[in-house]
N, C-alpha and C. Protein backbone atom coordinates (compact mmCIF):
# COMPACT_ATOMS: atom_id res chain seq x y z
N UNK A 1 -51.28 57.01 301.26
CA UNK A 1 -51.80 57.24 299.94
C UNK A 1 -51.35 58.62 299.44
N UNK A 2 -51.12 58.50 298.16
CA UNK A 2 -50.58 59.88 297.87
C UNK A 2 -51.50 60.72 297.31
N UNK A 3 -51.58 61.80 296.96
CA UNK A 3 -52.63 63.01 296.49
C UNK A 3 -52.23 62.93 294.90
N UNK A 4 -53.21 63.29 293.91
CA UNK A 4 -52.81 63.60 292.65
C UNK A 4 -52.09 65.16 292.58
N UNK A 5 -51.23 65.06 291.52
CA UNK A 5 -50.28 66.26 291.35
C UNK A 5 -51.58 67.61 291.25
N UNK A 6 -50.75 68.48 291.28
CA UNK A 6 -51.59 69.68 290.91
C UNK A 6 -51.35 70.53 289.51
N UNK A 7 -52.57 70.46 288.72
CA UNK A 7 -52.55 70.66 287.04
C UNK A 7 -51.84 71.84 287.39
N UNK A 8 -50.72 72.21 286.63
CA UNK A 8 -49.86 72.86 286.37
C UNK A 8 -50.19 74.09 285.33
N UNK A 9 -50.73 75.26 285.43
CA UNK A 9 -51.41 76.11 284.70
C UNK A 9 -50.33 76.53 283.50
N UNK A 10 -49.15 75.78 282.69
CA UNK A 10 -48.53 76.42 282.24
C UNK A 10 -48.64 75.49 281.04
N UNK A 11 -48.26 75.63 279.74
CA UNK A 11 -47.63 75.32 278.66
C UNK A 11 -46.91 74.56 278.75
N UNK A 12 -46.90 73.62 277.58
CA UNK A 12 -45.01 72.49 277.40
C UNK A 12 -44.31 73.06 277.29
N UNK A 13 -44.13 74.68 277.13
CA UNK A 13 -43.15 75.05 276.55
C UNK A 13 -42.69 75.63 277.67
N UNK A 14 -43.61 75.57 279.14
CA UNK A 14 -43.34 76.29 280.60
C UNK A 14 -43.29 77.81 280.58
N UNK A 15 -43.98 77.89 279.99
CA UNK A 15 -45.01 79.98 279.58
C UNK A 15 -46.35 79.80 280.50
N UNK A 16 -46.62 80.54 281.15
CA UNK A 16 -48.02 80.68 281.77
C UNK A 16 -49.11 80.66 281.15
N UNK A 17 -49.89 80.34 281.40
CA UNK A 17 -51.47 80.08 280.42
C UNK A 17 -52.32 80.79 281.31
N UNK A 18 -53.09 82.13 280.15
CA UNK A 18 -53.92 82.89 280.45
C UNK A 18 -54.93 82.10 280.66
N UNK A 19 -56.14 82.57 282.01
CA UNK A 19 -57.02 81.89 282.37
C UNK A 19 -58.19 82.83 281.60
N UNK A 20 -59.11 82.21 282.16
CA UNK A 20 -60.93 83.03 281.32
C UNK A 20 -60.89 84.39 281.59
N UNK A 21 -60.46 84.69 282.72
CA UNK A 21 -60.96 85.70 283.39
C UNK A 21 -59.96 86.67 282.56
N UNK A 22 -58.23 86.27 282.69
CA UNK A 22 -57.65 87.49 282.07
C UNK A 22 -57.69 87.33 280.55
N UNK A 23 -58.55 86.77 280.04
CA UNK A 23 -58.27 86.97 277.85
C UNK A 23 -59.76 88.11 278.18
N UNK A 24 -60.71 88.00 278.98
CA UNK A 24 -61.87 88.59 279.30
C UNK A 24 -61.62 89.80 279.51
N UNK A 25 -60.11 90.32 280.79
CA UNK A 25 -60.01 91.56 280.59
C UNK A 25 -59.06 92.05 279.45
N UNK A 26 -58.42 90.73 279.05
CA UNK A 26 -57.74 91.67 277.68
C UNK A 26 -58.81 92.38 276.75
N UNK A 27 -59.56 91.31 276.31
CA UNK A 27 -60.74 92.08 275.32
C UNK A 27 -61.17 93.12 276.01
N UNK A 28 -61.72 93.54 277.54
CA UNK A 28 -62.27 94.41 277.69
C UNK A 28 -61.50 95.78 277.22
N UNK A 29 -59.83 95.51 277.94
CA UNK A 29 -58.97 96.58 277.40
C UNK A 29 -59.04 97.22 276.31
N UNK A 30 -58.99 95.91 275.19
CA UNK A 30 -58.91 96.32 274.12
C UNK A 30 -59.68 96.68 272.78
N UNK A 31 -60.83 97.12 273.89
CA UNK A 31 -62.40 97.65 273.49
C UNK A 31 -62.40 98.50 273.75
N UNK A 32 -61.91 98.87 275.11
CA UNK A 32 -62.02 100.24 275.93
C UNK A 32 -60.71 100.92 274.68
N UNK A 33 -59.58 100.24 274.11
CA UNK A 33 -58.63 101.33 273.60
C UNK A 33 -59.38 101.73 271.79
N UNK A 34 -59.97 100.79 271.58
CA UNK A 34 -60.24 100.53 270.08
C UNK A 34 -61.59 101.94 270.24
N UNK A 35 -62.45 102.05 271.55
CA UNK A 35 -63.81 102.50 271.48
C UNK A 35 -62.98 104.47 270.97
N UNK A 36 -61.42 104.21 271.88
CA UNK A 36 -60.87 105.23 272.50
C UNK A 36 -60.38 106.07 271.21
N UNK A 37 -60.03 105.23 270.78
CA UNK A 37 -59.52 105.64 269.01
C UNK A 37 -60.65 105.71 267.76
N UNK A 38 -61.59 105.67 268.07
CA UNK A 38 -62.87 106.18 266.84
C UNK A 38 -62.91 107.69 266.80
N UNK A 39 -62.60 108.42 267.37
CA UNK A 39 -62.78 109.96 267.59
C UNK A 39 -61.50 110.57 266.70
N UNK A 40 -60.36 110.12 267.57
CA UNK A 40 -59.00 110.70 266.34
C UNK A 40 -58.90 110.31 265.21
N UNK A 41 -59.66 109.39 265.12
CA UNK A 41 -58.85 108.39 264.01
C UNK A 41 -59.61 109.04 262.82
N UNK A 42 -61.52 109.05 263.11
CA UNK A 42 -62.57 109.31 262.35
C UNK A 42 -62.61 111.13 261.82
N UNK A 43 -61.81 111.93 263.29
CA UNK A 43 -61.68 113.45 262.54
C UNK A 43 -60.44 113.22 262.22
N UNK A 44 -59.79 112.64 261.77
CA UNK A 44 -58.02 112.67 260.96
C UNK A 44 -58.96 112.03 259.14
N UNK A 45 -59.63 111.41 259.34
CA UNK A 45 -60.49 110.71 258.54
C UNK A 45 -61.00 112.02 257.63
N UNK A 46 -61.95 112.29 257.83
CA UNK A 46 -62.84 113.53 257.82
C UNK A 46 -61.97 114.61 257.45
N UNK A 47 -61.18 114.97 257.80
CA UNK A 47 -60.05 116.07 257.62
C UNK A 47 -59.33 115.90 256.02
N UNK A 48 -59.37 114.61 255.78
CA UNK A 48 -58.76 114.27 254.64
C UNK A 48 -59.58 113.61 254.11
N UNK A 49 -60.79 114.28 253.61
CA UNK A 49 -62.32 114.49 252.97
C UNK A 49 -62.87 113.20 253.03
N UNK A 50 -62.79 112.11 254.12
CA UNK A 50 -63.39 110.45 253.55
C UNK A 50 -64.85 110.89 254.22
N UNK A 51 -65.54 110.44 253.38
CA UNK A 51 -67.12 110.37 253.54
C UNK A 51 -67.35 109.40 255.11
N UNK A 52 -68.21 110.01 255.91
CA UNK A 52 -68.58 108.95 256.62
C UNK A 52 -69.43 107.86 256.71
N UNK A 53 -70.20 107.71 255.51
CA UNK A 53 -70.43 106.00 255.55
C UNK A 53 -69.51 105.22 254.93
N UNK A 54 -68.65 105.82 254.20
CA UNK A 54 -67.31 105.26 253.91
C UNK A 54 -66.15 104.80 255.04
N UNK A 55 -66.16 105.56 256.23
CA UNK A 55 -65.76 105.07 257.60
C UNK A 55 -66.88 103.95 257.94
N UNK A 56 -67.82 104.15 258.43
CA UNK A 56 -68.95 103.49 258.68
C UNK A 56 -68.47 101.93 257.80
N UNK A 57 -68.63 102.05 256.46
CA UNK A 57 -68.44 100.47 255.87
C UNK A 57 -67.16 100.16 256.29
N UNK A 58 -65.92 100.55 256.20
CA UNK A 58 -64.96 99.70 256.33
C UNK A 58 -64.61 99.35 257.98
N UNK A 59 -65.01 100.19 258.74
CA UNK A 59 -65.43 99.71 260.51
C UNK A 59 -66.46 98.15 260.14
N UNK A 60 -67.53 98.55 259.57
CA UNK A 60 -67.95 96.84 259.52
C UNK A 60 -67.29 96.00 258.92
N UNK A 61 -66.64 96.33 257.66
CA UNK A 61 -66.06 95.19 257.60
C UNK A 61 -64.89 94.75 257.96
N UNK A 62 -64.12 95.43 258.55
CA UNK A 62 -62.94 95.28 259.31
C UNK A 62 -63.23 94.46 260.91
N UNK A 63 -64.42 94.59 261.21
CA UNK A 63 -65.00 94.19 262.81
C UNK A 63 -65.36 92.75 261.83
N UNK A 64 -65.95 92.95 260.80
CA UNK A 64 -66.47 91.55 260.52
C UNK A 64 -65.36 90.59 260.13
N UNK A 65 -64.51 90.80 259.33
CA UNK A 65 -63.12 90.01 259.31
C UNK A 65 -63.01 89.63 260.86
N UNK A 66 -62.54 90.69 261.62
CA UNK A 66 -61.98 90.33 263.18
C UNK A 66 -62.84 89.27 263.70
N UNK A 67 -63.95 89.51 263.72
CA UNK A 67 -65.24 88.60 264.62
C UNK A 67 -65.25 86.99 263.70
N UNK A 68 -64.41 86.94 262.29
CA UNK A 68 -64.50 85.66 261.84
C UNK A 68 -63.24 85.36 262.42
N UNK A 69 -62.11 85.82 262.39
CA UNK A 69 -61.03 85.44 262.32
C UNK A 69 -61.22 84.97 263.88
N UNK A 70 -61.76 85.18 265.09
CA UNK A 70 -61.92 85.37 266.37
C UNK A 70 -62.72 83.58 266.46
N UNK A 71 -63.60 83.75 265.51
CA UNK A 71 -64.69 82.57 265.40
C UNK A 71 -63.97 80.91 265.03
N UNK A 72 -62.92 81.67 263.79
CA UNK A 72 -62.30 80.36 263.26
C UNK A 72 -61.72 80.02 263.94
N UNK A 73 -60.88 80.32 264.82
CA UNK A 73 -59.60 80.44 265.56
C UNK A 73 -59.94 79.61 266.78
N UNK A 74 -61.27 80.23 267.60
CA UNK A 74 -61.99 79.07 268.84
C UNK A 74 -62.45 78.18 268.06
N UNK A 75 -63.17 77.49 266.57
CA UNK A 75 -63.94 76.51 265.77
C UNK A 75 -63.00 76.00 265.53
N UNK A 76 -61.56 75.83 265.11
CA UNK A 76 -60.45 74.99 264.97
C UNK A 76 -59.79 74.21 266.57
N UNK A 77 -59.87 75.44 267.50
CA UNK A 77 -59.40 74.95 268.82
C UNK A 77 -60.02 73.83 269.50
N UNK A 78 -62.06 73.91 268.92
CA UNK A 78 -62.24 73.26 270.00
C UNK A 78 -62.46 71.82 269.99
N UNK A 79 -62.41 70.95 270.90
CA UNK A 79 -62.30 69.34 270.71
C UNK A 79 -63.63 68.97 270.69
N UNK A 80 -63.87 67.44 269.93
CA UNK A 80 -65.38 67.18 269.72
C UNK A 80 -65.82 66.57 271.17
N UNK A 81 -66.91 66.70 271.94
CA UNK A 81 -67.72 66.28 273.07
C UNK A 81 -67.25 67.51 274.08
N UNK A 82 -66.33 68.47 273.68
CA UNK A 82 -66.17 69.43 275.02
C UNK A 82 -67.33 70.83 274.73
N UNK A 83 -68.05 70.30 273.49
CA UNK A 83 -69.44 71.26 274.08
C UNK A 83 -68.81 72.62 272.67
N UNK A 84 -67.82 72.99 272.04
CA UNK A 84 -67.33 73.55 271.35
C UNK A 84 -67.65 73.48 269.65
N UNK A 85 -67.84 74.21 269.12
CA UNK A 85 -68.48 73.90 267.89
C UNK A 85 -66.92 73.44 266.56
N UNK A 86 -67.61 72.66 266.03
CA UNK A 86 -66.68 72.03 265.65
C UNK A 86 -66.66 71.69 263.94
N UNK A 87 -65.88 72.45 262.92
CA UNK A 87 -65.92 72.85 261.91
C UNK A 87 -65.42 71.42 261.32
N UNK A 88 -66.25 70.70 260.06
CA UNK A 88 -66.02 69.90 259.91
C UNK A 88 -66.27 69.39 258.03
C-alpha cells in the first residue's frame, strides 16, 4: 500500500509559502521597526513646527487605513465553512 504524498508547502508557481509562525514574526519585526521610528520621525515632525495632535491624528488614521486594508485582504481570502469571515 502506498502512503499519501506529502503537502508540498510551496506555491504553483514553486515559491515557498510563509507559514503562521513566520507572517507572526514578520509583523512582530515590523512593529518593533515602525515602534522604532516614532521618535525620529515625530522630532523631525516637531522641528518643522507640526502640532502634535496633528501627528497624533494622522498616526490614527494612517494605522486605521492599514488595519482595514489588513482586514479586507484576510475577508476576501477567506473561504466559506473554513471558520473565516466572509464579505458578502
Amino acid at each position: 500500500m502506498s502512503r499519501p504524498a506529502a503537502r508540498d508547502s510551496r506555491t504553483p508557481g514553486g515559491s515557498p509559502r510563509l507559514g503562521r509562525e513566520a507572517w507572526g514574526a514578520l509583523a512582530v519585526l515590523g512593529a518593533a521597526v515602525l515602534w522604532g521610528l516614532i521618535g525620529p520621525v515625530a522630532n523631525g515632525l516637531s522641528d518643522r513646527g507640526v502640532n502634535p495632535v496633528t501627528m497624533a491624528t494622522w498616526r490614527s488614521l494612517i494605522a486605521g487605513v492599514g488595519f482595514a486594508a489588513i482586514w479586507l485582504v484576510r475577508a476576501l481570502r477567506a473561504r466559506p465553512g473554513s471558520g473565516g469571515v466572509v464579505v458578502a
